[in-house]
PDB file of N, CA and C in Angstrom:
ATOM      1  N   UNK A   1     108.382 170.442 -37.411  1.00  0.00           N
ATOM      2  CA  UNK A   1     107.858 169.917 -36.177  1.00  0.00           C
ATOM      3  C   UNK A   1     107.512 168.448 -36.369  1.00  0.00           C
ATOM      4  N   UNK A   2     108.093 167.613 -35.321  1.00  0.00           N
ATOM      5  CA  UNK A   2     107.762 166.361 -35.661  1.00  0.00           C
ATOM      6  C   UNK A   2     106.605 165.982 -34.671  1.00  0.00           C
ATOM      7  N   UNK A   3     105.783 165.049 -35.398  1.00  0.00           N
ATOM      8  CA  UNK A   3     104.416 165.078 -34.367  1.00  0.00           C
ATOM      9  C   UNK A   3     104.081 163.561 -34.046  1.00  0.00           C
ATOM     10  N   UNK A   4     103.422 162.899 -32.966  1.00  0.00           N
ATOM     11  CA  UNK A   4     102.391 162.133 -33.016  1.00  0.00           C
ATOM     12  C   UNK A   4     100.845 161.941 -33.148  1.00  0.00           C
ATOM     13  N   UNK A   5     100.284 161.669 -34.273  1.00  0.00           N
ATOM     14  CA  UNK A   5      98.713 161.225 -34.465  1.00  0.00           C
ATOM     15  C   UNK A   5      98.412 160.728 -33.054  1.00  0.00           C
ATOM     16  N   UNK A   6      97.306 161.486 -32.272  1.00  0.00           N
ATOM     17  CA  UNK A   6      96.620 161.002 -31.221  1.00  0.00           C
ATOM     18  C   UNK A   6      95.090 161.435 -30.951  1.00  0.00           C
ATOM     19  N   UNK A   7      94.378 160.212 -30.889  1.00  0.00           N
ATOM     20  CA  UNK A   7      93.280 160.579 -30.591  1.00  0.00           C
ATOM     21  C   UNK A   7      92.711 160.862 -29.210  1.00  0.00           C
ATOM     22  N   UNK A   8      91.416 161.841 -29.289  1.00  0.00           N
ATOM     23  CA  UNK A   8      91.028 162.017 -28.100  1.00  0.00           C
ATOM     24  C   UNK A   8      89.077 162.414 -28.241  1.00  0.00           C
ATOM     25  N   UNK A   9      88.669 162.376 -27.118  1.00  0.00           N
ATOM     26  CA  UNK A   9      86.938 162.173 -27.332  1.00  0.00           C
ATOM     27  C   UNK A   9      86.998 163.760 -26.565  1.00  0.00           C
ATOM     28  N   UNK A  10      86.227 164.554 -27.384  1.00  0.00           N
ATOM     29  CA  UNK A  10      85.533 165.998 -26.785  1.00  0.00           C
ATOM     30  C   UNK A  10      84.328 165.245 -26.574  1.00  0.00           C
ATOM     31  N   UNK A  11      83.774 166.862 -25.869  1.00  0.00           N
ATOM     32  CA  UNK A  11      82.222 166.966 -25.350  1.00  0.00           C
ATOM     33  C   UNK A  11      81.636 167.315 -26.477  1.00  0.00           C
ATOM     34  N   UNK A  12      80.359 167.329 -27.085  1.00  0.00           N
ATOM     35  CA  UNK A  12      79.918 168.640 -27.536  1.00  0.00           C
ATOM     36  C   UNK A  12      79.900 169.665 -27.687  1.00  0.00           C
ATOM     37  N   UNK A  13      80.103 170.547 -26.275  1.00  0.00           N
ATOM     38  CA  UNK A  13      80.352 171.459 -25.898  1.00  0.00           C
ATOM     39  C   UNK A  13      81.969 171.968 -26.153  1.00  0.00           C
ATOM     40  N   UNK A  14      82.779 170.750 -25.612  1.00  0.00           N
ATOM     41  CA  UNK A  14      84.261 171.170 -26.381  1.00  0.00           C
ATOM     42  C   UNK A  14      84.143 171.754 -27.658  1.00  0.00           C
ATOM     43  N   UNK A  15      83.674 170.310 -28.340  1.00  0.00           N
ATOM     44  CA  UNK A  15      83.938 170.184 -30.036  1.00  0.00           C
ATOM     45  C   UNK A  15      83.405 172.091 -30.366  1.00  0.00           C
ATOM     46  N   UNK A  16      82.182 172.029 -30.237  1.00  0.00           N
ATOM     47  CA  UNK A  16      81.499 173.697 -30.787  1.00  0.00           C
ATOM     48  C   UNK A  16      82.062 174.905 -30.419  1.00  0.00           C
ATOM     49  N   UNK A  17      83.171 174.494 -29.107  1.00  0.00           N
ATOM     50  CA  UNK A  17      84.282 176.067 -28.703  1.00  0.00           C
ATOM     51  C   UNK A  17      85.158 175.949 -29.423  1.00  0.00           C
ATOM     52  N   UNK A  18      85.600 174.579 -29.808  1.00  0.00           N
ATOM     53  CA  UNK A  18      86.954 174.981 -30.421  1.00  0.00           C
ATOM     54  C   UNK A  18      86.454 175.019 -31.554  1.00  0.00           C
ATOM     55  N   UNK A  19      86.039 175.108 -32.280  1.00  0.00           N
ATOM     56  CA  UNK A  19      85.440 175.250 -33.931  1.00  0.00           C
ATOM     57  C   UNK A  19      85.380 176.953 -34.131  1.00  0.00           C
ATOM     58  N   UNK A  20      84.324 177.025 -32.803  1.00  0.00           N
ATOM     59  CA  UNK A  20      84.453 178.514 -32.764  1.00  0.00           C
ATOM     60  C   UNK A  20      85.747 179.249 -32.369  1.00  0.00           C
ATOM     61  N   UNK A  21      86.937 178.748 -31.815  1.00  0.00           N
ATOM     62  CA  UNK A  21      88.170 179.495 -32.434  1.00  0.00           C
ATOM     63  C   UNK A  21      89.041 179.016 -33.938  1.00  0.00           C
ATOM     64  N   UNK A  22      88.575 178.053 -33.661  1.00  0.00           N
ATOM     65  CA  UNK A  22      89.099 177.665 -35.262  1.00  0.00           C
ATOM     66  C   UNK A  22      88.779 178.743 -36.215  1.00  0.00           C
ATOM     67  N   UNK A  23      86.832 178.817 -36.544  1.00  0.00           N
ATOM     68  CA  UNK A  23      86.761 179.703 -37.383  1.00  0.00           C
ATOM     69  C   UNK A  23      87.532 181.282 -36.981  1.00  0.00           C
ATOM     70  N   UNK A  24      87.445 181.915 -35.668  1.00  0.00           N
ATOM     71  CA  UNK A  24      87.833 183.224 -35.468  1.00  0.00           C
ATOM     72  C   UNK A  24      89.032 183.493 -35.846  1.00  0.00           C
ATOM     73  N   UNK A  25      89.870 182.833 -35.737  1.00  0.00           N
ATOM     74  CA  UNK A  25      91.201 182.421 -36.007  1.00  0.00           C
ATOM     75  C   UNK A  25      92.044 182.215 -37.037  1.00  0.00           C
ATOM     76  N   UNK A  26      91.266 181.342 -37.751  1.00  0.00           N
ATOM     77  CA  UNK A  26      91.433 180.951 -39.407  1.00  0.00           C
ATOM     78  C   UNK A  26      92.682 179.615 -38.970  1.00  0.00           C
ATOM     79  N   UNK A  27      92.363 179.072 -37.639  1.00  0.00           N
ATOM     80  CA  UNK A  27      93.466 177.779 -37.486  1.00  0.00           C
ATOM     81  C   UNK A  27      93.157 176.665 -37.630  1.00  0.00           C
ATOM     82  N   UNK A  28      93.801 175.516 -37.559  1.00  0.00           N
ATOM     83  CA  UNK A  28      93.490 174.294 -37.703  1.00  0.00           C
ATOM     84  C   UNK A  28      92.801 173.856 -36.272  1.00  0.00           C
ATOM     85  N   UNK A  29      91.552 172.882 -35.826  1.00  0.00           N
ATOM     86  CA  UNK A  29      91.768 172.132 -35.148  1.00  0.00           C
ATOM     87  C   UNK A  29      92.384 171.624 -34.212  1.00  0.00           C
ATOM     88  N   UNK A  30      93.656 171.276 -34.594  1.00  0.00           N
ATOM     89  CA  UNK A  30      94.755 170.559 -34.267  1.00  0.00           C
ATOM     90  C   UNK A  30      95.500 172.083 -33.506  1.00  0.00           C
ATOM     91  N   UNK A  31      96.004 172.903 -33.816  1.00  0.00           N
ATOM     92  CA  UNK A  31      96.780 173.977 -33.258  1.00  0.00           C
ATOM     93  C   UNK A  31      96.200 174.485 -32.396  1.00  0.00           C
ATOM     94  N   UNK A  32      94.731 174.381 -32.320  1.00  0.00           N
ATOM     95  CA  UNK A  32      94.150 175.252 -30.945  1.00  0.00           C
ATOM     96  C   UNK A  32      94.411 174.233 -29.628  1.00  0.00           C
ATOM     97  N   UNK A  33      93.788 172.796 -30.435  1.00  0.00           N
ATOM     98  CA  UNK A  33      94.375 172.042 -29.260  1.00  0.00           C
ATOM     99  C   UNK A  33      96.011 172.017 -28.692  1.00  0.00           C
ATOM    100  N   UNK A  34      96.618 171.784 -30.028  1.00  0.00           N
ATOM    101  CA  UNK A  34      98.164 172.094 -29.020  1.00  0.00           C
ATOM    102  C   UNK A  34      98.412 173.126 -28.662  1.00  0.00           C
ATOM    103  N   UNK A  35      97.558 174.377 -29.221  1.00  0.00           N
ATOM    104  CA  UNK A  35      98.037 175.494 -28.451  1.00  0.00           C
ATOM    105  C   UNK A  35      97.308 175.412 -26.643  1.00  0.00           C
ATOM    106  N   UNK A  36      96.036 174.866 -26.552  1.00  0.00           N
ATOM    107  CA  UNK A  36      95.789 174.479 -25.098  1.00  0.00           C
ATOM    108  C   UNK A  36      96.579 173.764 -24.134  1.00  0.00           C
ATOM    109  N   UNK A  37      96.943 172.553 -24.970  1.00  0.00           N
ATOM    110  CA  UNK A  37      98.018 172.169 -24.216  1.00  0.00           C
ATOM    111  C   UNK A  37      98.961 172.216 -23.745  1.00  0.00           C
ATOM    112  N   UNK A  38      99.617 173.544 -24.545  1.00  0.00           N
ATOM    113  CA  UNK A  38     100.772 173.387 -24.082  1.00  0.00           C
ATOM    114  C   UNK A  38     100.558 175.011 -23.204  1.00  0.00           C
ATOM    115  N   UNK A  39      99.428 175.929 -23.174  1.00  0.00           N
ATOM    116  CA  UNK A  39      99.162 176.692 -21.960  1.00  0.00           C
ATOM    117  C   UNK A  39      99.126 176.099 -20.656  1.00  0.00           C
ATOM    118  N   UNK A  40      98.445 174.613 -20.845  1.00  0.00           N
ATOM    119  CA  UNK A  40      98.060 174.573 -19.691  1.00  0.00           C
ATOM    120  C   UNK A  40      99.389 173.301 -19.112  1.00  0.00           C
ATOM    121  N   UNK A  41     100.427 172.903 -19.876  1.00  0.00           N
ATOM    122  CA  UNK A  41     101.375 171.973 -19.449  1.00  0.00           C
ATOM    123  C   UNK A  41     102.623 173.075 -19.194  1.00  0.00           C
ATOM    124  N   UNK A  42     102.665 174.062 -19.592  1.00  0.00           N
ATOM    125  CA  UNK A  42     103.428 175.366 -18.997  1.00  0.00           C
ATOM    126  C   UNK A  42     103.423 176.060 -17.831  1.00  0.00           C
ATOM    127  N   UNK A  43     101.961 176.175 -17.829  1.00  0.00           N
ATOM    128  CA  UNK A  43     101.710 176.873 -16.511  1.00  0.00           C
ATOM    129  C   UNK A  43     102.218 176.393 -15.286  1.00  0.00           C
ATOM    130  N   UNK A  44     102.578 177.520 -14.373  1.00  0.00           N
ATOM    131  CA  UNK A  44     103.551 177.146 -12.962  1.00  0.00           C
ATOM    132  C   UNK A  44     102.196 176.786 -12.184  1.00  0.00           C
ATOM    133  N   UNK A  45     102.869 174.997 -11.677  1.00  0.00           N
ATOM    134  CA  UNK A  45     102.042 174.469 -11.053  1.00  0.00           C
ATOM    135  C   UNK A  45     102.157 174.598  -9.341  1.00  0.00           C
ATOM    136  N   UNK A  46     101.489 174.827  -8.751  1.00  0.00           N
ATOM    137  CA  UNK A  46     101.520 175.464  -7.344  1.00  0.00           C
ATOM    138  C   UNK A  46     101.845 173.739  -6.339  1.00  0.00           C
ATOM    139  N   UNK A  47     102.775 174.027  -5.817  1.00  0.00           N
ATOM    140  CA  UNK A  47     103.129 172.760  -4.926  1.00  0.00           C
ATOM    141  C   UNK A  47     102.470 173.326  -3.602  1.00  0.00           C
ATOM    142  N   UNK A  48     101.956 172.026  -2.514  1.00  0.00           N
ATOM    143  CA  UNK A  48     101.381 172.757  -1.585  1.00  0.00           C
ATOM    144  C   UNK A  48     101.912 172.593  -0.892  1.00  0.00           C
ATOM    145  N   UNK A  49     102.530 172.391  -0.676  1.00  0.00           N
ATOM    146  CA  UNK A  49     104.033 172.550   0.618  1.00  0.00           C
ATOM    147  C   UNK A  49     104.794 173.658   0.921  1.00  0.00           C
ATOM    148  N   UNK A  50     104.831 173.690  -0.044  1.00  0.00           N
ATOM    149  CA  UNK A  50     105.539 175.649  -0.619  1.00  0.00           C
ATOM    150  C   UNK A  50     104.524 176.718  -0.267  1.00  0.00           C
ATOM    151  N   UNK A  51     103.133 176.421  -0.532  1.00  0.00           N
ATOM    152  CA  UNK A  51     102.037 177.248  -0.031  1.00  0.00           C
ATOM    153  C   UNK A  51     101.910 177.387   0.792  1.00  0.00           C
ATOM    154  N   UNK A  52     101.869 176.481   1.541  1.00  0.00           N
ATOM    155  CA  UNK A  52     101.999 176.368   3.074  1.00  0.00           C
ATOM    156  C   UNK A  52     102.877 176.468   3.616  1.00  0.00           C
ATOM    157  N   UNK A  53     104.024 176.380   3.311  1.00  0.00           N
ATOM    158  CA  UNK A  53     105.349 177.410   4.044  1.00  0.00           C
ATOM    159  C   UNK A  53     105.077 178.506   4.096  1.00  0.00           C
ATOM    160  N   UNK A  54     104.766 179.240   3.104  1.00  0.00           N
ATOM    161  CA  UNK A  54     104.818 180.583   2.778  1.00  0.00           C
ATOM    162  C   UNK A  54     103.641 181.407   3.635  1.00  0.00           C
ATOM    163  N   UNK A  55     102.517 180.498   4.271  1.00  0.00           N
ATOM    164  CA  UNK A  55     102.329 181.060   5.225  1.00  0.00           C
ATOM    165  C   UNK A  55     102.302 181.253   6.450  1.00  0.00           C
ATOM    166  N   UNK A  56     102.811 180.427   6.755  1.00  0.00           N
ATOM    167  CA  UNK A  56     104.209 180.023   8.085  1.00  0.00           C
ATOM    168  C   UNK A  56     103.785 181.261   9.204  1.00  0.00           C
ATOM    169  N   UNK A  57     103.464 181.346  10.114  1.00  0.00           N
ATOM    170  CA  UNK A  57     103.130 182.622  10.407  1.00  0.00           C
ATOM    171  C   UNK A  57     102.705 183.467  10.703  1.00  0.00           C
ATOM    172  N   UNK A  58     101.713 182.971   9.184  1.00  0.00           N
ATOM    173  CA  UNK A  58     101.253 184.362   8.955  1.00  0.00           C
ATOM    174  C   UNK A  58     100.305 185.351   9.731  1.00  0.00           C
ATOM    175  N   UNK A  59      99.453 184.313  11.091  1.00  0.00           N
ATOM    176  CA  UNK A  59      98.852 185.224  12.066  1.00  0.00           C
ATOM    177  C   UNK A  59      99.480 184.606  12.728  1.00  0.00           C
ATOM    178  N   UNK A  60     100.417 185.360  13.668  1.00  0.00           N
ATOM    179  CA  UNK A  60     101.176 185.158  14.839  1.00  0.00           C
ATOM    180  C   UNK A  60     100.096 185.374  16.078  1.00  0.00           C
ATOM    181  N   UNK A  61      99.047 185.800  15.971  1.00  0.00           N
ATOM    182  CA  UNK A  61      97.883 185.507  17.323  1.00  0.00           C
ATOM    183  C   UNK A  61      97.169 184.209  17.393  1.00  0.00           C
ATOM    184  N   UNK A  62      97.273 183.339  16.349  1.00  0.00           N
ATOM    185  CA  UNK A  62      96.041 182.688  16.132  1.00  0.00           C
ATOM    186  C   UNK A  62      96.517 181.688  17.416  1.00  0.00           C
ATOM    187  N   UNK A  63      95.109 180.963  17.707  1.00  0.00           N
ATOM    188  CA  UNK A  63      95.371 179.799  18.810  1.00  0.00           C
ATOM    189  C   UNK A  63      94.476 178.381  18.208  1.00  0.00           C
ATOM    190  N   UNK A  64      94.900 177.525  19.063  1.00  0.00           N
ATOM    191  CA  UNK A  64      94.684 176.363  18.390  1.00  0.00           C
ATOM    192  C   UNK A  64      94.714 175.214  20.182  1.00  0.00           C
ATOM    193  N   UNK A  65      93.768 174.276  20.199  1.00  0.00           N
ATOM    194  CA  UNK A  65      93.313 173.588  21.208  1.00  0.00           C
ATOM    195  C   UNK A  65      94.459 172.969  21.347  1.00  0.00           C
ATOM    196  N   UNK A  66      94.713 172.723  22.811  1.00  0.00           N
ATOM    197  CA  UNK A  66      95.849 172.127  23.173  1.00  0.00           C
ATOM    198  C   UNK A  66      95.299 170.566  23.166  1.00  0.00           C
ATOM    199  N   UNK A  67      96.680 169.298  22.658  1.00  0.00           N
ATOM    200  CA  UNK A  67      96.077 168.049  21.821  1.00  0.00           C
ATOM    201  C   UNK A  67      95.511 167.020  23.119  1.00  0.00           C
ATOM    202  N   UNK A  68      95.898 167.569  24.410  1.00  0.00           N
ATOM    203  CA  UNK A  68      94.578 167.043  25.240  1.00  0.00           C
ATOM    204  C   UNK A  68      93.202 166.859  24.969  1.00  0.00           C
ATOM    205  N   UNK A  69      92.947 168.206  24.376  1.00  0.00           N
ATOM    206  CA  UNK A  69      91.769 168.488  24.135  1.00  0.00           C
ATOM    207  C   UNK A  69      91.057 168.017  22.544  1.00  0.00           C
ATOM    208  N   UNK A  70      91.812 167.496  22.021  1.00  0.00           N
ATOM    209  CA  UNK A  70      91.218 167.226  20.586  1.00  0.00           C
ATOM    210  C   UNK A  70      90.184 165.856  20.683  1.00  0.00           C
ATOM    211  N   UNK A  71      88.974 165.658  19.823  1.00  0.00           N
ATOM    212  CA  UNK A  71      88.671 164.726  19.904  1.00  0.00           C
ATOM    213  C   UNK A  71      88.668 163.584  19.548  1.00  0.00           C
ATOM    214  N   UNK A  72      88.726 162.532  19.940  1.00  0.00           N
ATOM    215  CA  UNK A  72      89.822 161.244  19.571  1.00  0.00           C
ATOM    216  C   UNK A  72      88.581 160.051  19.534  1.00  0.00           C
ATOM    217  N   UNK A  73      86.959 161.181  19.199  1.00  0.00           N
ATOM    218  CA  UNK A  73      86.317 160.093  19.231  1.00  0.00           C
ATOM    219  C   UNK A  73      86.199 159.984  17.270  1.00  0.00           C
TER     220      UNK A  73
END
C-alpha cells in the first residue's frame, strides 16, 4: 500500500475513542482512522434531487395556496 503522511488535529474526545479502539482491537492508530475514512467516503451519498423525485406524488390529495395568494411581503 502506498501512502501519504498527513496530519490532522482531533478533539480530546476523538483522540480517547480512537485509542479506545485501538486498544480493543490491537490496531494501529492510523488504520482505525483509514478504516473511518474510507466508511464514511464509501458510503452512498443521498442526492436531493433524486429524493425528491422519488416522492413525486406521493400524496396525491395534498393542496397547496394558489400563487395569488402567497405572500410577497
Amino acid at each position: 500500500m502506498s501512502a501519504t503522511r498527513t496530519q490532522i488535529y482531533l478533539t480530546a474526545e476523538q483522540r480517547t475513542r480512537i485509542d479506545e479502539v485501538v486498544r480493543a482491537e490491537g490496531v494501529t492508530l492510523a488504520e482505525v482512522v483509514r478504516r473511518a475514512l474510507d466508511a464514511y467516503l464509501d458510503r452512498e451519498l443521498v442526492v436531493s434531487e433524486a429524493v425528491l423525485a422519488s416522492t413525486f406524488g406521493a400524496d396525491p390529495d395534498a393542496t397547496y395556496p394558489d400563487r395569488d395568494e402567497w405572500d410577497r411581503g
